[in-house]
C-alpha atoms as a PDB file:
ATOM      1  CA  UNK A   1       0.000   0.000   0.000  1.00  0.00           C
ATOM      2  CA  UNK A   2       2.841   2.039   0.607  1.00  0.00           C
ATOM      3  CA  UNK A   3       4.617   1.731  -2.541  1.00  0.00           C
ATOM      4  CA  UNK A   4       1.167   2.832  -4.360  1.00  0.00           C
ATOM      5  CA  UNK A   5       0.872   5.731  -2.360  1.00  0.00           C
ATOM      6  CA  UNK A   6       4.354   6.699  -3.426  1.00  0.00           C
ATOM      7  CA  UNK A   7       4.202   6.061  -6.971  1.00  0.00           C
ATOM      8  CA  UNK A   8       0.566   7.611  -7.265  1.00  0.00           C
ATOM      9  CA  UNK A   9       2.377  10.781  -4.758  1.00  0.00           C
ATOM     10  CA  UNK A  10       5.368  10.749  -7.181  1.00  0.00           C
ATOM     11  CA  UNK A  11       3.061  11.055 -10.576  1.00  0.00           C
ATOM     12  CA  UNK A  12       1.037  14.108  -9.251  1.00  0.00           C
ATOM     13  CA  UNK A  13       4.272  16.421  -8.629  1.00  0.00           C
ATOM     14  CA  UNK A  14       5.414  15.650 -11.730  1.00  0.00           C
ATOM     15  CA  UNK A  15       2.205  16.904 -13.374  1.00  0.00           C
ATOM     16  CA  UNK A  16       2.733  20.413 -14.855  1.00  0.00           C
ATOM     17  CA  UNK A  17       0.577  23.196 -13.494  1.00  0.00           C
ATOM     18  CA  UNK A  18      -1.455  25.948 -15.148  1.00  0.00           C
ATOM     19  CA  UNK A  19      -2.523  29.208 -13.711  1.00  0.00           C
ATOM     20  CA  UNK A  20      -4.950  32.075 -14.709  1.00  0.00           C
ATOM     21  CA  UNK A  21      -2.842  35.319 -14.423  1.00  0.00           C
ATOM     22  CA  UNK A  22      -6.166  37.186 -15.906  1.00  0.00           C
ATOM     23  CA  UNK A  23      -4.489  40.508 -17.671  1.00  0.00           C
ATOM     24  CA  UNK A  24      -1.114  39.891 -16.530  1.00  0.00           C
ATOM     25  CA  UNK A  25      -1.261  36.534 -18.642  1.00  0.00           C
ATOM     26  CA  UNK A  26       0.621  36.988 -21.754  1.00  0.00           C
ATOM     27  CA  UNK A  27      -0.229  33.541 -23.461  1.00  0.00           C
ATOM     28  CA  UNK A  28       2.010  31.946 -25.246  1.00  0.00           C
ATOM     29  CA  UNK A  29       4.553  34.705 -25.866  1.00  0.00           C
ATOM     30  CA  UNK A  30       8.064  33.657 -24.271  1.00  0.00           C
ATOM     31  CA  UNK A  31       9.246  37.146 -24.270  1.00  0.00           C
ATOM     32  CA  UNK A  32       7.256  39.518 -21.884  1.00  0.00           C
ATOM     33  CA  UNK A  33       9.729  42.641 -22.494  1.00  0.00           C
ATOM     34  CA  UNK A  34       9.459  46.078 -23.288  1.00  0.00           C
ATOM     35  CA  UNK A  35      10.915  46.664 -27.146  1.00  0.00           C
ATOM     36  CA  UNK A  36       9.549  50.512 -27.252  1.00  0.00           C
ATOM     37  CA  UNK A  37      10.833  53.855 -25.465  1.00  0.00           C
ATOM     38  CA  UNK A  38      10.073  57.184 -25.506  1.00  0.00           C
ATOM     39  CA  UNK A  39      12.608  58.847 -25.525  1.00  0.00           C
ATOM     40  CA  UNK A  40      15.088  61.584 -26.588  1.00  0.00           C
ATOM     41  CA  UNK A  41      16.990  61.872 -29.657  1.00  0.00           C
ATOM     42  CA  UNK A  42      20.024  63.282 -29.994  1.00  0.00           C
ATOM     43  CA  UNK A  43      20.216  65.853 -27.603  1.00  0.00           C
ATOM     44  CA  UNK A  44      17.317  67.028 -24.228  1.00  0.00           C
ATOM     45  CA  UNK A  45      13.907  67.738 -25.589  1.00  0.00           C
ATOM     46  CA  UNK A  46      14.102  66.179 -28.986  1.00  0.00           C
ATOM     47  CA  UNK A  47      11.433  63.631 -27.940  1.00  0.00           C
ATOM     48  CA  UNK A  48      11.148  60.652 -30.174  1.00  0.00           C
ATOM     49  CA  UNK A  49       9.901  56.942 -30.289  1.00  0.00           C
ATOM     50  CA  UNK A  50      12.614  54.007 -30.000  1.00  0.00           C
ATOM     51  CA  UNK A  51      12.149  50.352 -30.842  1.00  0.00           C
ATOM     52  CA  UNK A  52      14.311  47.586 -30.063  1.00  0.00           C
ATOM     53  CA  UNK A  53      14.512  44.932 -33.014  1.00  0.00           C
ATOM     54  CA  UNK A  54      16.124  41.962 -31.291  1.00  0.00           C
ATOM     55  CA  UNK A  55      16.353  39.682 -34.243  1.00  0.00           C
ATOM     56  CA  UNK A  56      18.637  42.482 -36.824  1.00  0.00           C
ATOM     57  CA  UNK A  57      20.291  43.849 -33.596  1.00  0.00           C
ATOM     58  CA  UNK A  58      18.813  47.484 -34.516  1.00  0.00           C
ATOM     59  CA  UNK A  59      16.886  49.808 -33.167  1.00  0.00           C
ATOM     60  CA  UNK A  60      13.660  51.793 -34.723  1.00  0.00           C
ATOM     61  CA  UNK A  61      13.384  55.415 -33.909  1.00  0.00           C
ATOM     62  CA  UNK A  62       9.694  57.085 -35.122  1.00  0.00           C
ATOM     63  CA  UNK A  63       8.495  53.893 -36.854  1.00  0.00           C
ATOM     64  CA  UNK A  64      10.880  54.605 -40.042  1.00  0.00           C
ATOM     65  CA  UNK A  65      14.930  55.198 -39.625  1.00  0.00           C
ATOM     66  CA  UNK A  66      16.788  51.805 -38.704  1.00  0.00           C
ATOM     67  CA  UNK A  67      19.741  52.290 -37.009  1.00  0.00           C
ATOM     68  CA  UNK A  68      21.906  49.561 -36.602  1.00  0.00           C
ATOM     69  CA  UNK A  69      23.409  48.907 -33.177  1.00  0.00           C
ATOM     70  CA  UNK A  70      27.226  49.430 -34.407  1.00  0.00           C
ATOM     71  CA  UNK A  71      26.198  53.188 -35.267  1.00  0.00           C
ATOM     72  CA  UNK A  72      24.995  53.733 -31.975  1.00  0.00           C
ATOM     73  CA  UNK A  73      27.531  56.137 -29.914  1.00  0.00           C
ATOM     74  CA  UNK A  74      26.231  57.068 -26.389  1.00  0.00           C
ATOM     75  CA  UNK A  75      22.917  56.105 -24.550  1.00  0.00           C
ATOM     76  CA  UNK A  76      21.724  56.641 -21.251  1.00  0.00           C
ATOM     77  CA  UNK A  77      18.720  54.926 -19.126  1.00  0.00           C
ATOM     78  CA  UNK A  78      16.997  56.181 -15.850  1.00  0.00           C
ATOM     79  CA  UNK A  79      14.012  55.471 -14.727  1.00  0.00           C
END
């Protein structure tokens, strides 16, 4: 009886588990980062829109000029 007990404890931890994160759920997505900043271009004030584009290593500044991470000089981040 023991040994049943065991094997029937042993085959319900190794069951995978779901949860309902209601809105904070992001479904099947693997990748729950931020890819878009406001932010400012080129010098204080110049306010502009920047989007990370992981898979050509390049960022996206006001949905049109690609700029690709080896032209990049300076950045800064604060929050």
């Amino acid at each position: 009886m023991k040994k049943l007990a065991m094997v029937l404890m042993a085959c319900c931890l190794s069951m995978p588990v779901s949860a309902d994160f209601g809105d904070a759920d992001t479904g099947n997505n693997i990748s729950n980062q931020i890819s878009r900043f406001e932010a400012w271009c080129g010098e204080s004030g110049n306010n502009c829109l920047v989007e990370f584009d992981r898979p050509t290593k390049s960022i996206i500044v006001n949905a049109s000029s690609r700029v690709a991470a080896d032209n990049v000089l300076d950045f800064n981040y604060s929050i």
